[in-house]
C-alpha atoms as a PDB file:
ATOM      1  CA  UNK A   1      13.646   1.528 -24.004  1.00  0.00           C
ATOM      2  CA  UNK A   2      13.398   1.692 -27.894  1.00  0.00           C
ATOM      3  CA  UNK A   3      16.704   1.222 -30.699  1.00  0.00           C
ATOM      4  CA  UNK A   4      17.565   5.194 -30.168  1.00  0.00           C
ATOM      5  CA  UNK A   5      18.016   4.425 -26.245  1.00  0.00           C
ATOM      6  CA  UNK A   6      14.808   6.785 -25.465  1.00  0.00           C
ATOM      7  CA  UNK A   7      12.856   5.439 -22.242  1.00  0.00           C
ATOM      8  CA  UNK A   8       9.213   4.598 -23.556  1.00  0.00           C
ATOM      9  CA  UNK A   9       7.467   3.527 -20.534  1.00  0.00           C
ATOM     10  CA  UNK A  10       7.887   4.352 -16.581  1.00  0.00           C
ATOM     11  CA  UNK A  11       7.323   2.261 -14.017  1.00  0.00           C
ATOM     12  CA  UNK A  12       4.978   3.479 -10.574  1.00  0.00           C
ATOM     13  CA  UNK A  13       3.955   1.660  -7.078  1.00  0.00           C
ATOM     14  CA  UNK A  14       0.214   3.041  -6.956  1.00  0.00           C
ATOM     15  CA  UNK A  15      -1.209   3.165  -3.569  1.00  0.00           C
ATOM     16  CA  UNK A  16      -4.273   4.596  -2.061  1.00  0.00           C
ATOM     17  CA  UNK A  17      -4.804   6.938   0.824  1.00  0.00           C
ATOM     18  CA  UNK A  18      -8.459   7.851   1.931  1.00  0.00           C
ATOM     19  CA  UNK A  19      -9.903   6.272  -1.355  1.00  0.00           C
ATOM     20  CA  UNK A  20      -7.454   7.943  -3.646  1.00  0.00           C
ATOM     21  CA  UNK A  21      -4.792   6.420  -5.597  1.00  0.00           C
ATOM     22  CA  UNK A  22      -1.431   8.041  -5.657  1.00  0.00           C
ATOM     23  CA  UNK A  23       2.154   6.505  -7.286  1.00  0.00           C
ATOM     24  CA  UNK A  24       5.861   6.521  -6.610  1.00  0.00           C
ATOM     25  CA  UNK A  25       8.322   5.807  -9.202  1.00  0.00           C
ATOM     26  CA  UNK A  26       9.336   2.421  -8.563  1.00  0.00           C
ATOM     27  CA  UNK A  27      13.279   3.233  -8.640  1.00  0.00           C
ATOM     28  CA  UNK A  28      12.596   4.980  -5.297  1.00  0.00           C
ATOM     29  CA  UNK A  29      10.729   1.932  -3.523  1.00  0.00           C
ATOM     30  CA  UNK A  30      12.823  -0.451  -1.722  1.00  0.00           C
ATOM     31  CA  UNK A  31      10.212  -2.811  -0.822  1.00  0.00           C
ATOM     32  CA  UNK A  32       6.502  -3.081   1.311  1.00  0.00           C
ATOM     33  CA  UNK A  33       5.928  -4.353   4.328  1.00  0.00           C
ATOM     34  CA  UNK A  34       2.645  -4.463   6.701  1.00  0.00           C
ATOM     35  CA  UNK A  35       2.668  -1.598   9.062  1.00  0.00           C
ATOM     36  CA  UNK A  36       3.396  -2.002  12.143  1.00  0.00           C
ATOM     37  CA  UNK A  37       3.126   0.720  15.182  1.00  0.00           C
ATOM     38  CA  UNK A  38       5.779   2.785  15.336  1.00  0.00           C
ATOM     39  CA  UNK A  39       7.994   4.010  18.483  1.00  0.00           C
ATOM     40  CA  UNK A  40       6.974   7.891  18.942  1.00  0.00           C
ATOM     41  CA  UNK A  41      10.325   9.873  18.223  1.00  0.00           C
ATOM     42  CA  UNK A  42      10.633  13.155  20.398  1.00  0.00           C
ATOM     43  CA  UNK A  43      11.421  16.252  18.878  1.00  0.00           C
ATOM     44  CA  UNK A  44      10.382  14.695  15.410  1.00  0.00           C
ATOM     45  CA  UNK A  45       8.466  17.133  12.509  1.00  0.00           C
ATOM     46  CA  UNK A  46       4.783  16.763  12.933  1.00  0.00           C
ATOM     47  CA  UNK A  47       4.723  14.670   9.382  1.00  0.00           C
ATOM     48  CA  UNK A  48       6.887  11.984  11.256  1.00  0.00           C
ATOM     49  CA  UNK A  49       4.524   9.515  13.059  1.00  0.00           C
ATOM     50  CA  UNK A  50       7.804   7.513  14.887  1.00  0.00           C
ATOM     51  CA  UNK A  51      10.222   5.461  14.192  1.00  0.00           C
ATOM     52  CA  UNK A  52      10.425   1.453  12.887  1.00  0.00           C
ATOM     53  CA  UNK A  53      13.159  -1.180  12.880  1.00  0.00           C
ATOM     54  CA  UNK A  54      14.076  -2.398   9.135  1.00  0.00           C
ATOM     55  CA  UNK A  55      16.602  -5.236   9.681  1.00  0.00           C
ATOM     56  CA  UNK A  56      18.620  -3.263  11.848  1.00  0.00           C
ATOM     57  CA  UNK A  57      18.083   0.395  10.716  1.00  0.00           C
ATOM     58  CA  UNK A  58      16.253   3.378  12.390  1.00  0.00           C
ATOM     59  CA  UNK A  59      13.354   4.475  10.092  1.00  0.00           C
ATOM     60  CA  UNK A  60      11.206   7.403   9.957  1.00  0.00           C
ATOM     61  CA  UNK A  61       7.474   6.225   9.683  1.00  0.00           C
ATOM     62  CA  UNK A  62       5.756   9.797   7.356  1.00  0.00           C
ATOM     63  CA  UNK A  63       2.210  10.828   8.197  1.00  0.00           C
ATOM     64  CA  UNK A  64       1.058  11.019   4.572  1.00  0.00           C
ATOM     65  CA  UNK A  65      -2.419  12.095   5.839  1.00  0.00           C
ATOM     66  CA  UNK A  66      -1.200  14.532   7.659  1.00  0.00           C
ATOM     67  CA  UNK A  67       1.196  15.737   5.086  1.00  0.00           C
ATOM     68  CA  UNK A  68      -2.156  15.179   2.260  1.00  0.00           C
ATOM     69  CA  UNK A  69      -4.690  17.260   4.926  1.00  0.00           C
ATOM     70  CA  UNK A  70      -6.776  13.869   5.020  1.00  0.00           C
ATOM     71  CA  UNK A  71      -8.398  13.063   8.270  1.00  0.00           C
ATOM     72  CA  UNK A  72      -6.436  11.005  10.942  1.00  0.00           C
ATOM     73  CA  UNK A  73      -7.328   7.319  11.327  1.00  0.00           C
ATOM     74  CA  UNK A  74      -5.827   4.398  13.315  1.00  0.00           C
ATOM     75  CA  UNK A  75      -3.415   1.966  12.089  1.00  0.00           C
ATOM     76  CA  UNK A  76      -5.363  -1.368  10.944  1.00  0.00           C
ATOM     77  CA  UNK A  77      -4.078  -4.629  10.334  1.00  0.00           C
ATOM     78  CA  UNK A  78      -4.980  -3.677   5.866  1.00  0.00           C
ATOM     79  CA  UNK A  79      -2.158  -1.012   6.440  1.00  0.00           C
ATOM     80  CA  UNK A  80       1.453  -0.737   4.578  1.00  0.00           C
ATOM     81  CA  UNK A  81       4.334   0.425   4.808  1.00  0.00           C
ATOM     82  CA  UNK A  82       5.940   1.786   1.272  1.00  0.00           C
ATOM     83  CA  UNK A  83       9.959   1.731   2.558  1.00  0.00           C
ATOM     84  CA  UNK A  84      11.393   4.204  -0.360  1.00  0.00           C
ATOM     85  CA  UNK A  85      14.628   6.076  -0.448  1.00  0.00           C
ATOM     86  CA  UNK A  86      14.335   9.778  -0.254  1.00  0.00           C
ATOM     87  CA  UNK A  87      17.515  12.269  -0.376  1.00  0.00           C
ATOM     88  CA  UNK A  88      19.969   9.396   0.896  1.00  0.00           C
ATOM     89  CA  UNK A  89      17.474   8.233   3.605  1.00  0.00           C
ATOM     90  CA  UNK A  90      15.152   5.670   3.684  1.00  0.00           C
ATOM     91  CA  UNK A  91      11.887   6.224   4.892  1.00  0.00           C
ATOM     92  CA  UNK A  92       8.178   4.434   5.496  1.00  0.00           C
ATOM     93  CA  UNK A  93       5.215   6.141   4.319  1.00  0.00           C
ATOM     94  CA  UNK A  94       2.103   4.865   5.479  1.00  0.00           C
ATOM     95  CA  UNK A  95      -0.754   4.004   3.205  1.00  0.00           C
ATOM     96  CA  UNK A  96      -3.930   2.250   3.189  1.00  0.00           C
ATOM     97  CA  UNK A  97      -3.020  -0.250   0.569  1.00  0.00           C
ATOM     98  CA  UNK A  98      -0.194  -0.854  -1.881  1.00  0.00           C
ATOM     99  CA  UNK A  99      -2.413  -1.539  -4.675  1.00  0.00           C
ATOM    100  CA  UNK A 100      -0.411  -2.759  -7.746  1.00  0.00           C
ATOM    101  CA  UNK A 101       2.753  -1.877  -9.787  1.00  0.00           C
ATOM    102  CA  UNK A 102       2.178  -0.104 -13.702  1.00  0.00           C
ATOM    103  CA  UNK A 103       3.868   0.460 -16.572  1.00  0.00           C
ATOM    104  CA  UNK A 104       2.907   3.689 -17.962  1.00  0.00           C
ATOM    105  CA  UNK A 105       3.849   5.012 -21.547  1.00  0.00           C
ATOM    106  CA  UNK A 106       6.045   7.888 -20.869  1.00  0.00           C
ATOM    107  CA  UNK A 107       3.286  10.155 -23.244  1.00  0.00           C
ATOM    108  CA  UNK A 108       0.806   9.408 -20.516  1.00  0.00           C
ATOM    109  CA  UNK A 109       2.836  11.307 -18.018  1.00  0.00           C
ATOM    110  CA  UNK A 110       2.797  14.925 -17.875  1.00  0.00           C
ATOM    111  CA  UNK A 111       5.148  17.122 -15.340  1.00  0.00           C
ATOM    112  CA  UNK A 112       3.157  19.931 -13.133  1.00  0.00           C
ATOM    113  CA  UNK A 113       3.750  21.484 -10.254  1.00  0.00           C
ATOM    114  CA  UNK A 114       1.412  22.350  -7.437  1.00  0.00           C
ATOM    115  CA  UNK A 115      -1.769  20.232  -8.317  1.00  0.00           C
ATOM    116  CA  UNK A 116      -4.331  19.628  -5.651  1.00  0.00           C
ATOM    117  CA  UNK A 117      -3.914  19.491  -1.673  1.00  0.00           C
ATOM    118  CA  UNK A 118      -0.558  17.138  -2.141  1.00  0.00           C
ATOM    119  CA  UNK A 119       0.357  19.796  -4.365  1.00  0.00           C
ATOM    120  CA  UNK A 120       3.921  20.184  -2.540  1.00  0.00           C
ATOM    121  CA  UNK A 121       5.382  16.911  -3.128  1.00  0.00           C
ATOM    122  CA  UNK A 122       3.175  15.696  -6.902  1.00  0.00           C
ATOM    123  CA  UNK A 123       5.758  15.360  -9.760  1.00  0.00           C
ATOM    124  CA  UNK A 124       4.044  14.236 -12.296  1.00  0.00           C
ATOM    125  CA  UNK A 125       0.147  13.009 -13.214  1.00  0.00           C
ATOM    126  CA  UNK A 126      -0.357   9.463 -15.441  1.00  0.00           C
ATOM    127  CA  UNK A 127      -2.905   8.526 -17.046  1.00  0.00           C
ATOM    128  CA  UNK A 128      -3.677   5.222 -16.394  1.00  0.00           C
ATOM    129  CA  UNK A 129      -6.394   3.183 -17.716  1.00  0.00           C
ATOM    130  CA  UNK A 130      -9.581   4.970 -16.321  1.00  0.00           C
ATOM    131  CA  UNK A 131      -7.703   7.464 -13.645  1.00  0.00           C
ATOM    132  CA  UNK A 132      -5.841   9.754 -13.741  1.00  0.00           C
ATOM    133  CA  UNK A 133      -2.982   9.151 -10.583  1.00  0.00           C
ATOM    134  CA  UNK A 134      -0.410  11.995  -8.832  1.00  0.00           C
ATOM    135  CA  UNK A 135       2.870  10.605  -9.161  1.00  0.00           C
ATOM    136  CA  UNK A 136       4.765  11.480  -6.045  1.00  0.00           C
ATOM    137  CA  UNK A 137       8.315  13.495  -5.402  1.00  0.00           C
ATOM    138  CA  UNK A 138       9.512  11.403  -2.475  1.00  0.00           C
ATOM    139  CA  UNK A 139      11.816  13.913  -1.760  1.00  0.00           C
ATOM    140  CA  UNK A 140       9.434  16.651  -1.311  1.00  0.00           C
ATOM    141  CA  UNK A 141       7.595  14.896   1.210  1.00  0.00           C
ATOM    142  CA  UNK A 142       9.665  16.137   3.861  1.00  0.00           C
ATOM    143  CA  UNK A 143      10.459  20.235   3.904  1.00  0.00           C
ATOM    144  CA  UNK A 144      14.287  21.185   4.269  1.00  0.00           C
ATOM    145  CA  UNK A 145      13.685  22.634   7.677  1.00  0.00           C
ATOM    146  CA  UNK A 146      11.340  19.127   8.391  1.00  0.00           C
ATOM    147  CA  UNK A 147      14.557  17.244   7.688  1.00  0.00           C
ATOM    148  CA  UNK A 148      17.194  18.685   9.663  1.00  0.00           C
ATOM    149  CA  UNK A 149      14.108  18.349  12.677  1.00  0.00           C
ATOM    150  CA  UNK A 150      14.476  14.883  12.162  1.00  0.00           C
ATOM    151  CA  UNK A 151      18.251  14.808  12.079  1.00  0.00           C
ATOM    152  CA  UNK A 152      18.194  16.397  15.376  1.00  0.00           C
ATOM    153  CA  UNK A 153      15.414  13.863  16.574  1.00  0.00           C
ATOM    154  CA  UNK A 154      17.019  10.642  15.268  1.00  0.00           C
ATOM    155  CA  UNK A 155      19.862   8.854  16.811  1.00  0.00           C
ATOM    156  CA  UNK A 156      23.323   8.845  14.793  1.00  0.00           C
ATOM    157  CA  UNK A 157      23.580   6.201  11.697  1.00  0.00           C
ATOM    158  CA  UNK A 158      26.668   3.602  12.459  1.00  0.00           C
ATOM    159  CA  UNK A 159      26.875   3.603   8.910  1.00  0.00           C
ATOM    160  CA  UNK A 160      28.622   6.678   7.252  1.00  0.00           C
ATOM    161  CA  UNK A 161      25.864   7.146   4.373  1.00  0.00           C
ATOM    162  CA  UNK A 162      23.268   8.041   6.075  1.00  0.00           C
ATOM    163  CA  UNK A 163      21.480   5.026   4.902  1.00  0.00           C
ATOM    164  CA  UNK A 164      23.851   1.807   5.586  1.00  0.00           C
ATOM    165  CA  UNK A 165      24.129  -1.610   6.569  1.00  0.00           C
ATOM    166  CA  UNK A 166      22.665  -4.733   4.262  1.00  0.00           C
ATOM    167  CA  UNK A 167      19.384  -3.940   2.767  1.00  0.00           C
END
């Protein structure tokens, strides 16, 4: 931030998926872990690959391929999992590779809306030094009608938030 309180610079997790590099704003990651298989959930959306344990809690794994139109592949060992919180639920997304964390001047980040085949869920584009990367809307990664699927599908929270117990 400068004197007049105006944010100068965000902050993005850039990952890649099939080669291409992609961001989240950091504020929504909770932390990266290896991926591990997840537990098939029935009656899930098609975007939700299973379920994982997180210290306790019942997390949806995303299909970002899927979600991206990007050809399947297996899990392998190089995978992670990007835990972020989306509309008062955390979930994994599975990427190739968390890659690195940016700072990005907030002049080199420009708003759109429907940009490329992740068009749905891209927020914003940054510049970053020789790329340009599509800043995701975690939020938008899951339709309305793909999260009350998965509210159906999961098993009910112990915790009243929706999100709950220690992190």
């Amino acid at each position: 931030m400068n004197d007049t309180g105006l944010r100068t610079h965000l902050e993005f997790l850039i990952f890649e998926l099939d080669g291409q590099r992609f961001g989240l704003p950091v504020l929504e990651v909770r932390e990266i872990v290896r991926a591990v298989r997840p537990v098939s959930l029935p009656g899930a959306p098609a975007v939700v690959e299973g379920v994982i344990n997180i210290r306790g809690r019942v997390v949806p794994v995303l299909d970002l391929r899927r979600r991206f139109r990007l050809p399947p592949r297996p899990l392998e060992h190089t995978d992670h999992l990007v835990i972020a919180r989306a509309a008062g639920r955390l979930v994994a997304l599975r990427v190739d590779r968390a890659l690195d964390l940016v700072r990005v001047g907030t002049a080199d980040v420009e708003d759109v809306e429907g940009v490329g085949s992740a068009g749905q869920s891209v927020a914003r584009i940054a510049k970053v030094p020789g790329d340009l990367v599509l800043i995701q809307d975690v939020c938008a990664l899951l339709s309305s009608v793909e999260a009350a699927a998965l509210d159906e599908a999961l098993p009910p929270s112990p915790f009243p938030s929706g999100e709950g117990g220690p992190p």
